[in-house]
N, C-alpha and C. Protein backbone atom coordinates (compact mmCIF):
# COMPACT_ATOMS: atom_id res chain seq x y z
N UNK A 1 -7.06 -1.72 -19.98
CA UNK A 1 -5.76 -1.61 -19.34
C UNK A 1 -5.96 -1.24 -17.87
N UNK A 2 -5.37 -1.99 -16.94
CA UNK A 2 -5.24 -1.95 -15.37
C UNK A 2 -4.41 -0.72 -15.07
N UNK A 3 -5.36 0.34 -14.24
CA UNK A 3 -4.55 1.70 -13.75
C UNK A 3 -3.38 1.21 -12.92
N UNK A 4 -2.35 2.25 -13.20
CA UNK A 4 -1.14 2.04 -12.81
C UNK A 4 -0.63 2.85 -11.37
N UNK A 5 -1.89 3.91 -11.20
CA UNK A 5 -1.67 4.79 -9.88
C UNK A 5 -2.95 4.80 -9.66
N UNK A 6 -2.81 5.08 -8.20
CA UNK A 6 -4.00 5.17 -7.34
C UNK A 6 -4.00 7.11 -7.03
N UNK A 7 -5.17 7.05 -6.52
CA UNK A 7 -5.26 8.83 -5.67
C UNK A 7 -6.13 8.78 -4.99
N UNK A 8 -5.66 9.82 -4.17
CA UNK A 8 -5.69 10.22 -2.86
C UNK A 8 -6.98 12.35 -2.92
N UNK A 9 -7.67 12.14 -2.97
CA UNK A 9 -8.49 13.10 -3.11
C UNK A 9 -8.89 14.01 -1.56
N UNK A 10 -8.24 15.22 -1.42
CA UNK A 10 -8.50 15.77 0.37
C UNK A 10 -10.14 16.48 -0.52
N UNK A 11 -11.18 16.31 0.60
CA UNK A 11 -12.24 16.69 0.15
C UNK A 11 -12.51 17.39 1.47
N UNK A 12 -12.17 17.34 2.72
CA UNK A 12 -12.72 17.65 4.30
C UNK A 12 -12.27 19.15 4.74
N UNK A 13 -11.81 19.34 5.69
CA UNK A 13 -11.99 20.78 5.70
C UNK A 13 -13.14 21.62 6.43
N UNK A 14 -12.56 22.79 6.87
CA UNK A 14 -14.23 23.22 7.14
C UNK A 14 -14.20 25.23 6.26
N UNK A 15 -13.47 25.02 5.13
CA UNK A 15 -14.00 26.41 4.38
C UNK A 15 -13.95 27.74 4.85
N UNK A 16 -13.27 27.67 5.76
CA UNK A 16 -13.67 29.63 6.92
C UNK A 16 -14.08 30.72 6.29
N UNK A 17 -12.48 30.62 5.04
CA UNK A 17 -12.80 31.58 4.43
C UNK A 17 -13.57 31.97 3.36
N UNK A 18 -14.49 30.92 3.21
CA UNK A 18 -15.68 30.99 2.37
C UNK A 18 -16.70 31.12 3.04
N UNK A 19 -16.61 31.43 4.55
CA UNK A 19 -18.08 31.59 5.45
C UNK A 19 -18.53 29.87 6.09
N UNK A 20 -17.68 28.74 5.61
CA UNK A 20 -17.87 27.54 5.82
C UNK A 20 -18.86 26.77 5.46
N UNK A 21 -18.73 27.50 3.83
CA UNK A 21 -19.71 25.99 2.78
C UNK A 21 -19.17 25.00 2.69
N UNK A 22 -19.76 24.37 1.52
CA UNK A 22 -18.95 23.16 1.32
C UNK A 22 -18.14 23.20 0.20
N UNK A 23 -17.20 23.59 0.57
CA UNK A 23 -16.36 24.18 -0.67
C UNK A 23 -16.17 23.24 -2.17
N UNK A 24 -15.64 22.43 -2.22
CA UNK A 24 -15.66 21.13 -2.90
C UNK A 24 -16.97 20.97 -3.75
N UNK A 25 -18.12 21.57 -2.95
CA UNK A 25 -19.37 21.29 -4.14
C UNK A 25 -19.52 22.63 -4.59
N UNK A 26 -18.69 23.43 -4.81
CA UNK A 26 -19.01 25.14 -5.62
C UNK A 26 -18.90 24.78 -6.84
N UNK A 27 -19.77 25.54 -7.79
CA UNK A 27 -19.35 25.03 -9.16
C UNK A 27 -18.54 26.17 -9.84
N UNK A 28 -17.98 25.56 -10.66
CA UNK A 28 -16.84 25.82 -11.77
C UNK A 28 -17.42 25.75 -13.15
N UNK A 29 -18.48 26.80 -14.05
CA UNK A 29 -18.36 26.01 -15.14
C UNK A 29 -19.48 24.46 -15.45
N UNK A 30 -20.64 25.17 -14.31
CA UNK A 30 -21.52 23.86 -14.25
C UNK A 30 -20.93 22.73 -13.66
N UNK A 31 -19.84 22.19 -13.08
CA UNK A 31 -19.35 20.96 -12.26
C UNK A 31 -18.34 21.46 -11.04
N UNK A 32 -18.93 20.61 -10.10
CA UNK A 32 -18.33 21.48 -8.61
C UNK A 32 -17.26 20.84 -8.91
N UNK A 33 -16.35 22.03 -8.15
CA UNK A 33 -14.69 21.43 -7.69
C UNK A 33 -14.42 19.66 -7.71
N UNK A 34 -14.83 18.91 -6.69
CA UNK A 34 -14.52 17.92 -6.57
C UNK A 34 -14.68 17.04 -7.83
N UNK A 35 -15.86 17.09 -8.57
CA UNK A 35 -15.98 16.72 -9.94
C UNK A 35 -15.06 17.15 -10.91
N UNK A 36 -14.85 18.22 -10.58
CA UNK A 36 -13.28 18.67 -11.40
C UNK A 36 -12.22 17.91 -11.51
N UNK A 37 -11.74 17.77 -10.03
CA UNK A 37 -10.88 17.20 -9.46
C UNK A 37 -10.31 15.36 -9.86
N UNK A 38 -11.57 15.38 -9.63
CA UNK A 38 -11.86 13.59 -10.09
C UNK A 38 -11.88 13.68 -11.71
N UNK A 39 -11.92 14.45 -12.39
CA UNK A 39 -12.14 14.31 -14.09
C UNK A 39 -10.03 14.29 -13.68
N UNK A 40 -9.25 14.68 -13.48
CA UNK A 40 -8.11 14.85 -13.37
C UNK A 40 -7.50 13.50 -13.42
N UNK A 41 -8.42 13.24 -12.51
CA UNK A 41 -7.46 11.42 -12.14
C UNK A 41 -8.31 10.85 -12.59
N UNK A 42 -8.89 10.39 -13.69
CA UNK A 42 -9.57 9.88 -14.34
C UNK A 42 -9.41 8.30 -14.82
N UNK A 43 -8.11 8.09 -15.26
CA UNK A 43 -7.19 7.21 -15.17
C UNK A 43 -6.91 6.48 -13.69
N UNK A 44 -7.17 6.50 -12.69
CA UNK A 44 -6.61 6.34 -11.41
C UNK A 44 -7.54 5.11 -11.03
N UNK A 45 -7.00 4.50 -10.19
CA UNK A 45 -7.97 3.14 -9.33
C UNK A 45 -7.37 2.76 -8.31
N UNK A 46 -7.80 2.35 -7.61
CA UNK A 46 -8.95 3.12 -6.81
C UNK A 46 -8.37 4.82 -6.69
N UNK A 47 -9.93 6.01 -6.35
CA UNK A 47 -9.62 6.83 -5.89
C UNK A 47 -10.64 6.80 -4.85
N UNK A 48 -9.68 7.28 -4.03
CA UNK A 48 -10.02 7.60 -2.43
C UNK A 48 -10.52 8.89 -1.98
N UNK A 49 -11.13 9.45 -1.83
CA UNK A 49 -11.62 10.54 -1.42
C UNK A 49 -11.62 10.64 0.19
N UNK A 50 -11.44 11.78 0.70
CA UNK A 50 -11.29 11.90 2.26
C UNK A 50 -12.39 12.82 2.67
N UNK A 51 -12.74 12.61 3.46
CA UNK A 51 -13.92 14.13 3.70
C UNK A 51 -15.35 12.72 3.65
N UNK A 52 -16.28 14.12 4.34
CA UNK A 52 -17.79 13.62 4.08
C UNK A 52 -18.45 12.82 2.77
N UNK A 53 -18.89 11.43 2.61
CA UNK A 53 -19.65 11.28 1.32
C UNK A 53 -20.19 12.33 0.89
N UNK A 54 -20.25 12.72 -0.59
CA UNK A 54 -20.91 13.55 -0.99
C UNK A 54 -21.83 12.69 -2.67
N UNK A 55 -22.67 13.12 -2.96
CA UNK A 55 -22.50 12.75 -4.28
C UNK A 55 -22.03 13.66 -5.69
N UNK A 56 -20.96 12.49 -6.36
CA UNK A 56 -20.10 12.92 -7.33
C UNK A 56 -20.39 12.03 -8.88
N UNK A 57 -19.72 12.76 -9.65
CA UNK A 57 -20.46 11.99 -11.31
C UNK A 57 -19.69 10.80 -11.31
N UNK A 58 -18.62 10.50 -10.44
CA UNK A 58 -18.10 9.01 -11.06
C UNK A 58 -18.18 8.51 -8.99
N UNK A 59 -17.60 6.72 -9.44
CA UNK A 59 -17.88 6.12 -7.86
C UNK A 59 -16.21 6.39 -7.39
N UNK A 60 -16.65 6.44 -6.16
CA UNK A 60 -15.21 6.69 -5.65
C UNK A 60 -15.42 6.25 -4.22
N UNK A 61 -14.21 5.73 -3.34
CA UNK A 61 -14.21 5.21 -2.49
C UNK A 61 -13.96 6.07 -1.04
N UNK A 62 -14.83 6.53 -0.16
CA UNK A 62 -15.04 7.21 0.44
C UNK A 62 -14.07 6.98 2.24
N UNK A 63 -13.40 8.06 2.44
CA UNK A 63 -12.85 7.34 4.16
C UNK A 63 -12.92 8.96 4.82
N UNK A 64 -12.47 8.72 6.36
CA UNK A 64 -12.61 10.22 7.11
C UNK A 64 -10.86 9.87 7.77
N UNK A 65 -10.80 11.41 7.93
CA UNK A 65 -9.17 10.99 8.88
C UNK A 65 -9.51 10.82 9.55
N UNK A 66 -8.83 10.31 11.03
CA UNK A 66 -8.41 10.07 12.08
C UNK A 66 -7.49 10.68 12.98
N UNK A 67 -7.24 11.38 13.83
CA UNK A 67 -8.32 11.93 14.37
C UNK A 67 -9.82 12.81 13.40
N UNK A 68 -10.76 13.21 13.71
CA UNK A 68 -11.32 14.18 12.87
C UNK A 68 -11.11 15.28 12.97
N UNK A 69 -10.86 15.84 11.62
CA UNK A 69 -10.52 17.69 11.61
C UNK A 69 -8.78 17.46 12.34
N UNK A 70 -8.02 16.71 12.19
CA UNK A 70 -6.87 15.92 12.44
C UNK A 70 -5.71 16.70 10.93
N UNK A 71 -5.93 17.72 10.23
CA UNK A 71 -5.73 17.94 9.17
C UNK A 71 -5.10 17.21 8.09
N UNK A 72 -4.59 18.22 7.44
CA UNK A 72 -4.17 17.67 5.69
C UNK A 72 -3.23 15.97 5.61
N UNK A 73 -2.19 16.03 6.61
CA UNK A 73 -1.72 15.11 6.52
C UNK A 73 -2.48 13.70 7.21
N UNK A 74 -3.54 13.91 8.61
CA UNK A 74 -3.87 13.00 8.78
C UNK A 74 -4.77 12.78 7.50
N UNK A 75 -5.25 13.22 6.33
CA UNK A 75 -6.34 13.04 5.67
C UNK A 75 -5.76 12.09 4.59
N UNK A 76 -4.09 13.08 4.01
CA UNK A 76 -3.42 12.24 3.33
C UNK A 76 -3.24 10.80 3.82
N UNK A 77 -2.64 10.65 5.26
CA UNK A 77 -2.82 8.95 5.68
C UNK A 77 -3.81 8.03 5.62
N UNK A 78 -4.97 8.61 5.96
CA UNK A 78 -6.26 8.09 5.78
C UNK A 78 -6.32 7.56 4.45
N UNK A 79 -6.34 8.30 3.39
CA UNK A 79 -6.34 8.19 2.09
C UNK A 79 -5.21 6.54 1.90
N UNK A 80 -4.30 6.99 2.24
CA UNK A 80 -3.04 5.82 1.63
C UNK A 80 -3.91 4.44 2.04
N UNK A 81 -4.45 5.10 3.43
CA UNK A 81 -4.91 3.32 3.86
C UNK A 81 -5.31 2.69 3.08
N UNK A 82 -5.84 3.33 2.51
CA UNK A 82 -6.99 2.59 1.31
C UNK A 82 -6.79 1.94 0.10
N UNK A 83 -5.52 2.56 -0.33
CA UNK A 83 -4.75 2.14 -1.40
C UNK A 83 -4.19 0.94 -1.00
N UNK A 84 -4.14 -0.13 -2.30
CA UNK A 84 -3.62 -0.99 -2.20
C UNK A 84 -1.99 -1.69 -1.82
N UNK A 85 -1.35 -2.14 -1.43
CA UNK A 85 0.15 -2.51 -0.98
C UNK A 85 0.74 -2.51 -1.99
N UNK A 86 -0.03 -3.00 -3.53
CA UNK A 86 0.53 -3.53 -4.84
C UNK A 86 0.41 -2.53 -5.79
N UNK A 87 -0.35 -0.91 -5.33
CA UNK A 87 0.23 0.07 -6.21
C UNK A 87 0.86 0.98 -5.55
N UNK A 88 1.98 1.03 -6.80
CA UNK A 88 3.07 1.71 -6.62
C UNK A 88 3.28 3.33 -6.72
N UNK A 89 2.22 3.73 -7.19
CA UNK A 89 2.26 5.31 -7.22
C UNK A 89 0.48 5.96 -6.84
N UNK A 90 0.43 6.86 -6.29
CA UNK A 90 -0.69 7.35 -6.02
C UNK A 90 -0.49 9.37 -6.25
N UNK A 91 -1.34 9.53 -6.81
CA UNK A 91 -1.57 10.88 -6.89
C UNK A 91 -1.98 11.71 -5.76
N UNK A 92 -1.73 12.55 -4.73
CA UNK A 92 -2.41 13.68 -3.87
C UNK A 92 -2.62 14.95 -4.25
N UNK A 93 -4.04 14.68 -4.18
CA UNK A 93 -4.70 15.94 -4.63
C UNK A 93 -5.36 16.39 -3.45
N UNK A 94 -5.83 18.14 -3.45
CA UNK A 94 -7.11 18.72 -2.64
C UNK A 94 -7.59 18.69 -3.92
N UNK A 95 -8.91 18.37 -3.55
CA UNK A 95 -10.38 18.57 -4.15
C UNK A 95 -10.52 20.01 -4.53
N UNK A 96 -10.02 21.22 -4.52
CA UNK A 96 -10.13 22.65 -4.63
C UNK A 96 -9.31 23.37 -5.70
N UNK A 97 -9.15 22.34 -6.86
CA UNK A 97 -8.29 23.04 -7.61
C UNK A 97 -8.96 23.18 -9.15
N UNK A 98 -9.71 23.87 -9.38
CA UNK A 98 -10.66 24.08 -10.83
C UNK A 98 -9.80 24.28 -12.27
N UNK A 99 -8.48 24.19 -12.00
CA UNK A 99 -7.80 24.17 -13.50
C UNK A 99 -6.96 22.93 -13.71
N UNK A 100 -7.21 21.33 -12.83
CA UNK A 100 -6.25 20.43 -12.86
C UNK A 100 -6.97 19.66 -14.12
N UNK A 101 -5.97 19.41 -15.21
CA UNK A 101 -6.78 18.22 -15.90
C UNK A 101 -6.18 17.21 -15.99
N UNK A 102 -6.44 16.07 -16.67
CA UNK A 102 -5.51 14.53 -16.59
C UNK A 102 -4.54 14.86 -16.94
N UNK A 103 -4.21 16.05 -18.12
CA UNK A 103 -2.61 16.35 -18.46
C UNK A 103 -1.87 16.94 -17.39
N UNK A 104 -2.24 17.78 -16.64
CA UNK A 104 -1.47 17.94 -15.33
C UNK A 104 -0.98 16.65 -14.59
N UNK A 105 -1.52 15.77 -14.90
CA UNK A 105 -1.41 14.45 -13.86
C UNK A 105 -0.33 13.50 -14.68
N UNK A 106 -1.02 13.66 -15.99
CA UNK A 106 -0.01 12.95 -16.88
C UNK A 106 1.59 13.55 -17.14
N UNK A 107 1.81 14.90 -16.86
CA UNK A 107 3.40 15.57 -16.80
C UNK A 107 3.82 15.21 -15.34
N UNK A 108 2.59 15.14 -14.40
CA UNK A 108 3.37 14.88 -13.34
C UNK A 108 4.05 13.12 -13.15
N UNK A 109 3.06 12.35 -13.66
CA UNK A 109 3.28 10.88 -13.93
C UNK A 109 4.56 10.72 -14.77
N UNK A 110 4.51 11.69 -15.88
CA UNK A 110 6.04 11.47 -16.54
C UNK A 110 7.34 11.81 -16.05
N UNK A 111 7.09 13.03 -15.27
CA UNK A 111 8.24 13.12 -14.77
C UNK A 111 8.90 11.90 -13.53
N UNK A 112 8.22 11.58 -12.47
CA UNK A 112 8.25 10.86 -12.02
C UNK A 112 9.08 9.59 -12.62
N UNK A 113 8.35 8.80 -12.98
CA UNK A 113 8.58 7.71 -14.09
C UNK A 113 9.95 7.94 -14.62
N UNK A 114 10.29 8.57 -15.24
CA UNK A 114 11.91 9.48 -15.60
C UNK A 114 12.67 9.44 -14.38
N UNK A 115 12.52 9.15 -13.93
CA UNK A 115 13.66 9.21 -12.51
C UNK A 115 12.67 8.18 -11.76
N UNK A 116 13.88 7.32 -11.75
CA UNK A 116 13.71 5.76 -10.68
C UNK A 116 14.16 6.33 -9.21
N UNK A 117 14.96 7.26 -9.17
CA UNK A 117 15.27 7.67 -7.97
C UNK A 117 14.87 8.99 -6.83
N UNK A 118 13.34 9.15 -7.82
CA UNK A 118 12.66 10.08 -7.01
C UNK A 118 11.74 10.17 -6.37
N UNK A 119 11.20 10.31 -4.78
CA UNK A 119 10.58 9.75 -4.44
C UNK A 119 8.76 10.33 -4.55
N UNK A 120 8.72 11.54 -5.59
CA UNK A 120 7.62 12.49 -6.09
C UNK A 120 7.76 12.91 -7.15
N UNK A 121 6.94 14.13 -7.43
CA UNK A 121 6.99 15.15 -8.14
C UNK A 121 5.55 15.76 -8.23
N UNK A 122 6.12 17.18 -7.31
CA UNK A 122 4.59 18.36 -7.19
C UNK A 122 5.03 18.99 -8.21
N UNK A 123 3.63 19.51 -7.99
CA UNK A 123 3.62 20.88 -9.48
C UNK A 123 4.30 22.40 -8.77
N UNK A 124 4.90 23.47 -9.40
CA UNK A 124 4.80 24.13 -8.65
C UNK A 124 4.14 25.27 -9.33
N UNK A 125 3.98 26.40 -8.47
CA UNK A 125 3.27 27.75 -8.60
C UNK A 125 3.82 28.87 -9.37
N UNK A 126 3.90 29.83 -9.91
CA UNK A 126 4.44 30.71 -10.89
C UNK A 126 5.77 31.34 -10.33
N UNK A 127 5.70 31.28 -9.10
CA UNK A 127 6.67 31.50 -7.62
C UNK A 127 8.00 30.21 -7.72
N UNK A 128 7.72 29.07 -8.30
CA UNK A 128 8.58 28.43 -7.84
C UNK A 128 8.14 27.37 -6.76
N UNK A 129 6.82 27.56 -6.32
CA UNK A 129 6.86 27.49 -4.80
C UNK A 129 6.29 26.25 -4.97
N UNK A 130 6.04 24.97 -4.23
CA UNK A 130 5.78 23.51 -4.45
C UNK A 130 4.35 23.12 -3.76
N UNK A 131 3.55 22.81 -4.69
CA UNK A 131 2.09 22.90 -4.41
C UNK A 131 1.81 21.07 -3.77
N UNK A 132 1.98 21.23 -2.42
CA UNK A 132 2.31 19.75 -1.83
C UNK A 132 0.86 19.24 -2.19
N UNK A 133 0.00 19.37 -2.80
CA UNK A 133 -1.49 18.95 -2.62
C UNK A 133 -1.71 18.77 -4.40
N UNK A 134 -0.72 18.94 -5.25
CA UNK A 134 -0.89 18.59 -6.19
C UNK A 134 0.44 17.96 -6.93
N UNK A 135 0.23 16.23 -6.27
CA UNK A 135 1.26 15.71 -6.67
C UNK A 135 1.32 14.59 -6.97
N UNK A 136 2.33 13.56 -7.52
CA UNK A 136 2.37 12.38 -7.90
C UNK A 136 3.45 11.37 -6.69
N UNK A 137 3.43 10.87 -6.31
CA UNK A 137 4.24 10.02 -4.96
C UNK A 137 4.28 8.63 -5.44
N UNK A 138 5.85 8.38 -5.14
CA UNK A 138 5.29 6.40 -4.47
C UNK A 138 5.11 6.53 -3.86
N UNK A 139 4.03 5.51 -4.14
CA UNK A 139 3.56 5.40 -2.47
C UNK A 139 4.15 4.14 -1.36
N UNK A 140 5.21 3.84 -1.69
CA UNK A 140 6.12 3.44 -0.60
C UNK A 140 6.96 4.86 0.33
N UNK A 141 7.17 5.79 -0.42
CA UNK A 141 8.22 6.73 0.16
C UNK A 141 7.06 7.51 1.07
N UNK A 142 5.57 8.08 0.61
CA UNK A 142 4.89 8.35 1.46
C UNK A 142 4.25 7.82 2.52
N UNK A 143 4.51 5.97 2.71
CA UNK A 143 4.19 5.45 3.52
C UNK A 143 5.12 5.66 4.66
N UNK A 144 6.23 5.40 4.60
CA UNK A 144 7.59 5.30 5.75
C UNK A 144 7.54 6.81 5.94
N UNK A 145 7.58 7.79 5.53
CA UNK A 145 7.26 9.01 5.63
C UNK A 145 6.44 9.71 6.57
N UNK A 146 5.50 8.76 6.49
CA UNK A 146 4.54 9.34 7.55
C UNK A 146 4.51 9.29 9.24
N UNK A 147 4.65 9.71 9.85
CA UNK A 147 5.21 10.27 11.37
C UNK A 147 4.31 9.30 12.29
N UNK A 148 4.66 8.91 13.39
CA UNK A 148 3.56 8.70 14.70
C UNK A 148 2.45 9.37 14.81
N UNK A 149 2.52 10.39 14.78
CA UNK A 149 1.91 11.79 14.99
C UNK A 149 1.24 12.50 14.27
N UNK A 150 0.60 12.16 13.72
CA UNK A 150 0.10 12.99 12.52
C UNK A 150 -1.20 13.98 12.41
N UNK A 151 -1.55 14.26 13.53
CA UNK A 151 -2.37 15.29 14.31
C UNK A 151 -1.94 16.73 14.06
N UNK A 152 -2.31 17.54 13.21
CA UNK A 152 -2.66 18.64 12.90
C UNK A 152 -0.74 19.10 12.65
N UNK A 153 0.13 18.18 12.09
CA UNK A 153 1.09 17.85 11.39
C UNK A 153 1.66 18.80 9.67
N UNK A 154 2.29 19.58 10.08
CA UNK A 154 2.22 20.00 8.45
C UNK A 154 2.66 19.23 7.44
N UNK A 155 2.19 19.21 6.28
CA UNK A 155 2.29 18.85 4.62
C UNK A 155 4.03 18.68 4.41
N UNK A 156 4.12 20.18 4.80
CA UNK A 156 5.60 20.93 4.35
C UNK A 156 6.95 20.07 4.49
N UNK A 157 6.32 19.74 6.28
CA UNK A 157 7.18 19.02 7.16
C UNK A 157 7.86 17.75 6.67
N UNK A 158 6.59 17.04 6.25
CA UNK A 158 6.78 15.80 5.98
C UNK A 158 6.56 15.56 4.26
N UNK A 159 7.00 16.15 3.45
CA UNK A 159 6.59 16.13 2.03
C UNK A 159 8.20 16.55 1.65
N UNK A 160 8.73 17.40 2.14
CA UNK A 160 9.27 18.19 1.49
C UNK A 160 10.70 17.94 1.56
N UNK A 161 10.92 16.66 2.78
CA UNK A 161 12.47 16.42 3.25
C UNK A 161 12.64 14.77 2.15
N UNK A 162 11.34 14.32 1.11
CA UNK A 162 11.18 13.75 0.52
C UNK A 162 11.48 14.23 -0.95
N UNK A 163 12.11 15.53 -0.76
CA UNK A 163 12.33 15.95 -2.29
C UNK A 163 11.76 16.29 -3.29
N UNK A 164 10.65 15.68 -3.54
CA UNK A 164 10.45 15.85 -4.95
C UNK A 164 10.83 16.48 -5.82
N UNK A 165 10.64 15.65 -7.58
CA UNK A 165 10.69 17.03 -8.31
C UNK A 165 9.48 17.80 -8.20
N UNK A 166 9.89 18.82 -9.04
CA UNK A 166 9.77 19.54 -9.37
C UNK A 166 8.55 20.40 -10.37
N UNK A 167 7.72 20.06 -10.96
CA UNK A 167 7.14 20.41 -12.28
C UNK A 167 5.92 21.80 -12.09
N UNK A 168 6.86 22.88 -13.12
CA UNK A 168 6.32 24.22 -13.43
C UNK A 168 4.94 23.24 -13.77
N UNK A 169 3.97 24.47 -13.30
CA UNK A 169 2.77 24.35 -13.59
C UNK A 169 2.41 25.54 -15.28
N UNK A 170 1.50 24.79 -15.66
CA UNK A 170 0.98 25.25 -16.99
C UNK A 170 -0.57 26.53 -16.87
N UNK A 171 -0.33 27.82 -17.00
CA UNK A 171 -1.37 28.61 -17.03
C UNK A 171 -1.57 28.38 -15.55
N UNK A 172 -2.92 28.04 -14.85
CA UNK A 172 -3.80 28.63 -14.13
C UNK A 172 -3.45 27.23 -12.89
N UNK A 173 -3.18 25.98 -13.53
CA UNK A 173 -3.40 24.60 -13.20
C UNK A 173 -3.07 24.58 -11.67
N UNK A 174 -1.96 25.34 -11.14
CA UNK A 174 -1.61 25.05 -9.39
C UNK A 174 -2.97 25.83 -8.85
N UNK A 175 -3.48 26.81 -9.28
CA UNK A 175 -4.55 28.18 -8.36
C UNK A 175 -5.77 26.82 -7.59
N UNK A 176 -6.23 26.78 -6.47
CA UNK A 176 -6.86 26.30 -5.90
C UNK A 176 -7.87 27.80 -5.56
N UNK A 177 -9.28 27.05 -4.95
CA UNK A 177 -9.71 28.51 -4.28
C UNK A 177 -10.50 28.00 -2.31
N UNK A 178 -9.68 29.33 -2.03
CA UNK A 178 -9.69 29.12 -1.04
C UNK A 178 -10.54 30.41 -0.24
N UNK A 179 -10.37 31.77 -0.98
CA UNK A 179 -11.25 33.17 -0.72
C UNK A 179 -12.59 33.13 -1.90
N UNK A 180 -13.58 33.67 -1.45
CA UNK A 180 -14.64 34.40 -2.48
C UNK A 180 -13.57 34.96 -3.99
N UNK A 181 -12.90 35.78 -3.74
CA UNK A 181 -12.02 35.89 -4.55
C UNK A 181 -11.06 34.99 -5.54
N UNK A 182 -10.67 33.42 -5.41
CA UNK A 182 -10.21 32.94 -5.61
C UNK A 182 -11.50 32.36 -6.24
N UNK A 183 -12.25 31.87 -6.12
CA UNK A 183 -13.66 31.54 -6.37
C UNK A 183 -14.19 32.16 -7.53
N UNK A 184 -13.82 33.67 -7.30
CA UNK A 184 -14.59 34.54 -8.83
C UNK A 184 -13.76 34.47 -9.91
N UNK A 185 -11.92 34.39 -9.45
CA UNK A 185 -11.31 34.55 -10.67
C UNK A 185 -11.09 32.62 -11.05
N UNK A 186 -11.69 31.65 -10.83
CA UNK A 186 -11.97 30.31 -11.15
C UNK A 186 -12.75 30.89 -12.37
N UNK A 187 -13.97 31.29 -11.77
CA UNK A 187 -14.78 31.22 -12.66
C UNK A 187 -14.71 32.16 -14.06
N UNK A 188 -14.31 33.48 -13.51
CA UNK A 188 -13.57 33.81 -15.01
C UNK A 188 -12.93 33.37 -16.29
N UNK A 189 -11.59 32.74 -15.23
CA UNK A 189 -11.33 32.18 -16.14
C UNK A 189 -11.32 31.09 -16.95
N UNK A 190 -12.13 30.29 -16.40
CA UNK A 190 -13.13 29.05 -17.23
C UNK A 190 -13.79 30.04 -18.25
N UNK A 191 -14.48 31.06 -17.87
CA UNK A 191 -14.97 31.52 -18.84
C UNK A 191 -14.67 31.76 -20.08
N UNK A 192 -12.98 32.65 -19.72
CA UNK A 192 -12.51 33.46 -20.46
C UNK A 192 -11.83 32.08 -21.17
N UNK A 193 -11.25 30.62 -21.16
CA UNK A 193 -11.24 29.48 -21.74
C UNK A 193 -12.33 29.37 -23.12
N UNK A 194 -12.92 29.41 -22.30
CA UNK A 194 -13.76 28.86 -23.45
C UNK A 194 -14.39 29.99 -24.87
């Protein structure tokens, strides 16, 4: 069966608050973040990854934003380029999120799908709060969406006057890590999973 959504994977970045590793290759549980990430969209074709080649357990199609270090949204554009004209939905993800699995992707795909007249649907945080980096889009509405300008441009700005729904996140699934701290309680609780 021919995938029905494409994704969009932010892998770039430069980590500060990790001292400026490479965040994306920390492991989780024996498989770094980004391998995480990509087990998520598993289902997906093409996925696009943004950021430096790295090597990962499956092939994936590699691009850099424009400008460089141009942030999140130039990375998201970068990404779309790549995607084809003829699919209609694409997933945006950061690479930094150690509790996303295909079922996160698949509630977000359903909801979507359920409404012809929406132009997303992020997950959100225990807050309520809308995790723009973990979401499902047409990708027509994120194309016209996207600004002249897209040079160090916020997410918020341009994501958010697009509506989406909505979808509560399950347990741990929105937590990305972004501190040493965020990093230790990943790994906990993989632990404490299993």
């Amino acid at each position: 069966m021919a995938a029905d959504f494409a994704a969009v994977v932010l892998a770039g970045g430069s980590a500060r608050r990790l001292g400026g590793v490479d965040k994306v290759l920390l492991p989780v549980e024996g498989r770094s973040l980004l391998d995480r990430t990509l087990d998520a969209v598993v289902d997906a074709e093409p996925v696009v990854v943004v950021g430096p080649p790295r090597t990962t357990s499956r092939p994936v199609e590699w691009t850099l934003e424009n400008p460089p270090g141009g942030g999140p949204l130039a990375a998201v554009h970068a990404g779309l380029l790549k995607v084809p004209a003829s699919m209609l939905l694409v997933a945006v993800l950061a690479g930094d999120h150690p509790h996303l699995t295909s079922a996160t992707i698949s509630r977000l795909l359903q909801a979507l799908r359920a409404d012809p007249e929406a132009s997303g649907a992020v997950l959100t945080d225990d807050g309520g709060n809308p995790q723009w980096l973990v979401g499902v889009w047409r990708t027509a509405a994120l194309r016209v969406s996207m600004p002249a300008e897209i040079r160090n441009v916020s997410l918020r700005s341009v994501f958010a006057p697009l509506a989406p729904l909505r979808v509560p996140a399950a347990g741990a699934e929105a937590s990305d890590v972004d501190t040493p701290e965020d990093l230790r309680q990943a790994r906990q609780a993989r632990e404490g999973d299993g």
